[in-house]
C-alpha atoms as a PDB file:
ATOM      1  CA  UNK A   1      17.433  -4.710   1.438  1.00  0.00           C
ATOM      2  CA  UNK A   2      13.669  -5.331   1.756  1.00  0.00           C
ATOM      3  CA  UNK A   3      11.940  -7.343   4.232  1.00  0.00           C
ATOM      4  CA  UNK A   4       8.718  -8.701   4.485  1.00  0.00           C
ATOM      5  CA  UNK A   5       6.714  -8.202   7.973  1.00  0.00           C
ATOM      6  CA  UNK A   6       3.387  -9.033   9.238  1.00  0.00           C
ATOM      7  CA  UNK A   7       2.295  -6.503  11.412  1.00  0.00           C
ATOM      8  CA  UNK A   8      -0.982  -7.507  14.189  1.00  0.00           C
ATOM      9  CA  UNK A   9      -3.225  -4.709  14.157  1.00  0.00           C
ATOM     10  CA  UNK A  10      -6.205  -4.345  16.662  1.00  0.00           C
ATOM     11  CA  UNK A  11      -8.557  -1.353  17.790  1.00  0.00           C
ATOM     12  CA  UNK A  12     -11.562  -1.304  19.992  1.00  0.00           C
ATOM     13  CA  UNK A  13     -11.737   2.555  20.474  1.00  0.00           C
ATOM     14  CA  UNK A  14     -13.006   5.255  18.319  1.00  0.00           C
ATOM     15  CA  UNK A  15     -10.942   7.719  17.311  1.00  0.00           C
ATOM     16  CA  UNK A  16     -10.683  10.269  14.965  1.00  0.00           C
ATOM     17  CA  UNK A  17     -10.825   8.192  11.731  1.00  0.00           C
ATOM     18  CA  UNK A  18     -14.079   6.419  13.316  1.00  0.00           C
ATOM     19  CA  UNK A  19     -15.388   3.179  14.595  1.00  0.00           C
ATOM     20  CA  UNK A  20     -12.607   0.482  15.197  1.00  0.00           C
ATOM     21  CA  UNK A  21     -12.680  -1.128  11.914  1.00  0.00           C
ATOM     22  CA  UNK A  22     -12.156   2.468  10.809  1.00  0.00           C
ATOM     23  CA  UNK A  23      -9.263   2.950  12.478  1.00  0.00           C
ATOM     24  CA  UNK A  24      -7.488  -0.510  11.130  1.00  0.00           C
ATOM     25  CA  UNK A  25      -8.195   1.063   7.519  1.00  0.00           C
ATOM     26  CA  UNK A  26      -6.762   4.094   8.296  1.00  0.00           C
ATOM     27  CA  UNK A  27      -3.245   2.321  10.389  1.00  0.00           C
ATOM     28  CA  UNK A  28      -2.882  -0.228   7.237  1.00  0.00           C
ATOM     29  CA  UNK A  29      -3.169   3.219   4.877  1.00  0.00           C
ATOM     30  CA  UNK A  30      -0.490   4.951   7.267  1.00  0.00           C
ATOM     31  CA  UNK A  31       1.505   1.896   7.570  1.00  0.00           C
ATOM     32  CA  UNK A  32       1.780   1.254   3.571  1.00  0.00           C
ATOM     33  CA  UNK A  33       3.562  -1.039   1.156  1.00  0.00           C
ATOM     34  CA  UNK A  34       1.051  -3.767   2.314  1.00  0.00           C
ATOM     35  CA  UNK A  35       1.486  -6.734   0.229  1.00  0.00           C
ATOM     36  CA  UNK A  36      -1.519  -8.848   1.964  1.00  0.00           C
ATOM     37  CA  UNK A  37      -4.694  -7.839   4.577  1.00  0.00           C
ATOM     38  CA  UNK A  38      -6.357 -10.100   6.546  1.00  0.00           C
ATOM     39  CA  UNK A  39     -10.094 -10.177   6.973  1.00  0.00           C
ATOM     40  CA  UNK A  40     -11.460  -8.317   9.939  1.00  0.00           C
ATOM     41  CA  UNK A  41     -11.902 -10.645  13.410  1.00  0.00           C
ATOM     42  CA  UNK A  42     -14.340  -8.952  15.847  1.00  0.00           C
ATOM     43  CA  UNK A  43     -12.719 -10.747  19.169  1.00  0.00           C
ATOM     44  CA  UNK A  44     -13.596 -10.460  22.623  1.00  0.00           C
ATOM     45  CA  UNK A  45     -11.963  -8.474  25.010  1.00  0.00           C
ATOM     46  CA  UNK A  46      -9.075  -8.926  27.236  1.00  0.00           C
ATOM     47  CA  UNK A  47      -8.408  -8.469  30.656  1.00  0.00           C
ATOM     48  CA  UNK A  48      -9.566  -4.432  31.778  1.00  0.00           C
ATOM     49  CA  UNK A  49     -10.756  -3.843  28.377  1.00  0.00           C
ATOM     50  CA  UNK A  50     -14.501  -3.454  28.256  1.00  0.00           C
ATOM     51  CA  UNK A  51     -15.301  -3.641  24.328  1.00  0.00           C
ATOM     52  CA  UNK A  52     -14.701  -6.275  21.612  1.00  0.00           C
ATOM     53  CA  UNK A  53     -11.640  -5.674  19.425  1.00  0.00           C
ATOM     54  CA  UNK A  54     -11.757  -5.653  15.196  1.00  0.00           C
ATOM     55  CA  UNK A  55      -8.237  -7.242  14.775  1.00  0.00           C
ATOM     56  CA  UNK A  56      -6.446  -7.841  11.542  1.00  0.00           C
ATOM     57  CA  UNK A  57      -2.967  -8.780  10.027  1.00  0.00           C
ATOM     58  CA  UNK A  58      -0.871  -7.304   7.001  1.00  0.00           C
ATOM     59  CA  UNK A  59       1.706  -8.269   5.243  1.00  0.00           C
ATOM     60  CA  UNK A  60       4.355  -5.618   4.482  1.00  0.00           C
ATOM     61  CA  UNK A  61       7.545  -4.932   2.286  1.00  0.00           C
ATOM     62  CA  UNK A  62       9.998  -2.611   4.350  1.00  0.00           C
ATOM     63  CA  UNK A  63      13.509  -1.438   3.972  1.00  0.00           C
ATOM     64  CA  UNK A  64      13.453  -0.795   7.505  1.00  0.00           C
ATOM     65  CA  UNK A  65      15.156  -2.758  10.133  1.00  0.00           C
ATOM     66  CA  UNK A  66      12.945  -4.404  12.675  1.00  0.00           C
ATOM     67  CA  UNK A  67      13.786  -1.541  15.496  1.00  0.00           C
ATOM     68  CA  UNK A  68      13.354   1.263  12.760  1.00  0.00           C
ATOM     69  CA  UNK A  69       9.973  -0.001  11.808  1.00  0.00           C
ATOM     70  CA  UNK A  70       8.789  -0.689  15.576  1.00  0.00           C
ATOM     71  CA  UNK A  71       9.838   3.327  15.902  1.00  0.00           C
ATOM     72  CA  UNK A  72       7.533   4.571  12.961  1.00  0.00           C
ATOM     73  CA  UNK A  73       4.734   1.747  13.959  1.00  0.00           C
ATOM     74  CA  UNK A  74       4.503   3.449  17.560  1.00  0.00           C
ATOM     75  CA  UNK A  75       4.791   7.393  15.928  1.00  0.00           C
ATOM     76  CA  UNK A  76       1.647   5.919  13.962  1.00  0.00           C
ATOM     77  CA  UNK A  77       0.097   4.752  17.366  1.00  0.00           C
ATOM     78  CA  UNK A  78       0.797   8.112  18.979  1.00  0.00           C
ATOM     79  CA  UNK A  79      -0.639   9.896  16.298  1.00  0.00           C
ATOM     80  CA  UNK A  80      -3.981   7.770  16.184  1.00  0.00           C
ATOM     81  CA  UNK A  81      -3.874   8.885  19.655  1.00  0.00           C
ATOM     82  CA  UNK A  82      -3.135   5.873  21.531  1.00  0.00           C
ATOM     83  CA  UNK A  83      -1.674   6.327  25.464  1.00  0.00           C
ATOM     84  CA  UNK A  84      -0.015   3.884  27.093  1.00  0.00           C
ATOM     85  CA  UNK A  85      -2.225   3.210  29.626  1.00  0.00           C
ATOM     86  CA  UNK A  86      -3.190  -0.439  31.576  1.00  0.00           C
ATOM     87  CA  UNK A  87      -2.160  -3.869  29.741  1.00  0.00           C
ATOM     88  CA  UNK A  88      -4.319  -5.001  27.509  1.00  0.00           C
ATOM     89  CA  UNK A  89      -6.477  -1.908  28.068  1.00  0.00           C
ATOM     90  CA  UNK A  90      -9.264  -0.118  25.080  1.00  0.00           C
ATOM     91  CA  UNK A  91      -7.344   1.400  22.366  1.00  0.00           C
ATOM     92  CA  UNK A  92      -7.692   2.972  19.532  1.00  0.00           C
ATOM     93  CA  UNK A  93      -4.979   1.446  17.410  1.00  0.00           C
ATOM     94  CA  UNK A  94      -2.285  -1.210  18.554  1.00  0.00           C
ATOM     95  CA  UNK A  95       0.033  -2.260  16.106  1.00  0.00           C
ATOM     96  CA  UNK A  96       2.655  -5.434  16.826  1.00  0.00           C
ATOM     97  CA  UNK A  97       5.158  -6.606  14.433  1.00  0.00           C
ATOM     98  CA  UNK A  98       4.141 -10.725  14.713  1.00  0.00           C
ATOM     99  CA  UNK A  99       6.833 -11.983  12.008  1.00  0.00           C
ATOM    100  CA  UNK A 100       9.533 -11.046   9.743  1.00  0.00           C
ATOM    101  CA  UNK A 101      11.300 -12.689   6.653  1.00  0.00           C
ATOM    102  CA  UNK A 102      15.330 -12.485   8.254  1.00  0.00           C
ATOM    103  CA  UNK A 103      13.780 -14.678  11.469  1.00  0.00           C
ATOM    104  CA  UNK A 104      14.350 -14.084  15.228  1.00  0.00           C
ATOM    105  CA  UNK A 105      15.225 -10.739  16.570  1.00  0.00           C
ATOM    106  CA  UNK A 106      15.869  -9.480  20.088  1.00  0.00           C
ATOM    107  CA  UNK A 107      16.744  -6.453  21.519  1.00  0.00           C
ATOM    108  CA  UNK A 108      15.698  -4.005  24.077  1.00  0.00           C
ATOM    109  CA  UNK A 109      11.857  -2.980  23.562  1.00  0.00           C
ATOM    110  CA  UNK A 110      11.865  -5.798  20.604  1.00  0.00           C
ATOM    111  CA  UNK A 111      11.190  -9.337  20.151  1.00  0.00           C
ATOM    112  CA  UNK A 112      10.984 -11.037  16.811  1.00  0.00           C
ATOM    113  CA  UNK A 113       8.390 -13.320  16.372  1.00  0.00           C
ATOM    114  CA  UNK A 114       6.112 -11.295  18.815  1.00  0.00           C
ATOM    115  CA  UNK A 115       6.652 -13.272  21.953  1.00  0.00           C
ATOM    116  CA  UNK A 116       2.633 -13.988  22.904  1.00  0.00           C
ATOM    117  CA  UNK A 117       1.600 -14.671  19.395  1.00  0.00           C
ATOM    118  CA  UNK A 118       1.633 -18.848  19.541  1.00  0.00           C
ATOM    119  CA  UNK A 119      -1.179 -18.247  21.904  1.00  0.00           C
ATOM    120  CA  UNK A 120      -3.250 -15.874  20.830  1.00  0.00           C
ATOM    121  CA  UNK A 121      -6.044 -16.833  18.439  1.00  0.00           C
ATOM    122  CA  UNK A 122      -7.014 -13.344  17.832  1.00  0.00           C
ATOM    123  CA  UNK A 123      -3.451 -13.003  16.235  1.00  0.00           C
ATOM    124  CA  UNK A 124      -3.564 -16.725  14.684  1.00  0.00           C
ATOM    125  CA  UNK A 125      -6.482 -16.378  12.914  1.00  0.00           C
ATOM    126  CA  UNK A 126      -5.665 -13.462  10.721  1.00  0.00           C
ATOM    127  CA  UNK A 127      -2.170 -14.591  10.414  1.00  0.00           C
ATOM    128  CA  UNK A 128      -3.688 -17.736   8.699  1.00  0.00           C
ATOM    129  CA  UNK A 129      -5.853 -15.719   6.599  1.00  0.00           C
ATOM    130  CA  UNK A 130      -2.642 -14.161   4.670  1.00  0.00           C
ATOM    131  CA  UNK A 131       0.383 -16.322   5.425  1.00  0.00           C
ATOM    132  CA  UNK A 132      -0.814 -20.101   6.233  1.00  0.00           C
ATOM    133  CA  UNK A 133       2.974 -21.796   5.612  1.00  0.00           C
ATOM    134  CA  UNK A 134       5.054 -18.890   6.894  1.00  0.00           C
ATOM    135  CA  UNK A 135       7.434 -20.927   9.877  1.00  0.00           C
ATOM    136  CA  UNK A 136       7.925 -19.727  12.874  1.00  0.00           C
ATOM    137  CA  UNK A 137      11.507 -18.955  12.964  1.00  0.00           C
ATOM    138  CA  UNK A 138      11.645 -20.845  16.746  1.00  0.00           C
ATOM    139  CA  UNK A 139       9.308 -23.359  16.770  1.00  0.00           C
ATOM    140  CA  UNK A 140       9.258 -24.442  13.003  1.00  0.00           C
ATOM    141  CA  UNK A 141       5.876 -24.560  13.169  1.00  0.00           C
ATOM    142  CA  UNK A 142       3.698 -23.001  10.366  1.00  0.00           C
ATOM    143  CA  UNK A 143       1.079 -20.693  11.558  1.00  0.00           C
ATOM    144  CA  UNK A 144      -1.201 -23.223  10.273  1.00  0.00           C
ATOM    145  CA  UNK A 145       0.089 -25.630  12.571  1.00  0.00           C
ATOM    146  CA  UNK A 146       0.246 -23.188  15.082  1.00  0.00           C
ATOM    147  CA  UNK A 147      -3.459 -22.534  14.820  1.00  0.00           C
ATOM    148  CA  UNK A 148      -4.168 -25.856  14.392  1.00  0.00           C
ATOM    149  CA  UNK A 149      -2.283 -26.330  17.964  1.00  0.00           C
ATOM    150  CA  UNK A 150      -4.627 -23.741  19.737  1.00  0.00           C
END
């Protein structure tokens, strides 16, 4: 059965594809079947990272179940070269899965919606640059409203 995602992407590292908005083209090319993209946000940094980030949102069509698709979203982390290093560290890719069409999921390593994302504006904003009235499956809030809220 096919679900829809969106997926947060963010980079502020160069890697081998280039610059950061470089590498977001390149994840939402590896990532494929994207239905939607978000404009680019330059944001500022958080915490221990030192640059700005270029963040963006897709929206995907998947047969995969949320776990499956966390498991090829990190293989496409690895291979852009991304360690796990400090939290909220420079990267060169990170890629979160925010939302997903069958609601909440939980289990170990993965929360459906992305547990942070009602308070992050960096997510917000590109969220409500593809999918304004999609509800957050806890709140009931659309990520309009939850924008709005911020």
């Amino acid at each position: 059965m096919t679900s829809s995602y969106v997926i947060a992407l963010g980079s502020n590292r160069r890697g081998r594809h280039g610059g950061p908005a470089d590498e977001v083209r390149a994840a939402l090319a590896a990532i494929g079947d994207v239905v939607a993209t978000s404009p680019f946000f330059v944001t500022p940094p958080l915490g221990p990272a030192r640059r700005c980030f270029v963040n963006a949102a897709a929206l995907i069509e998947s047969d995969e179940a949320p776990p499956d698709l966390l498991a090829r979203l990190k293989m496409i982390e690895a291979d852009f070269g991304r360690r796990r290093a400090q939290r909220w560290s420079d990267r060169v890719i990170d890629l979160d899965i925010v939302l997903w069409s069958g609601g909440a999921w939980a289990s170990d390593g993965l929360t459906v919606p992305h547990p942070e994302f009602r308070r992050r504006a960096f997510v917000l904003a590109p969220l409500a640059a593809i999918v304004p009235d999609w509800r957050d499956p806890l709140t009931g809030l659309s990520v309009r409203q939850l924008e709005a809220r911020l």
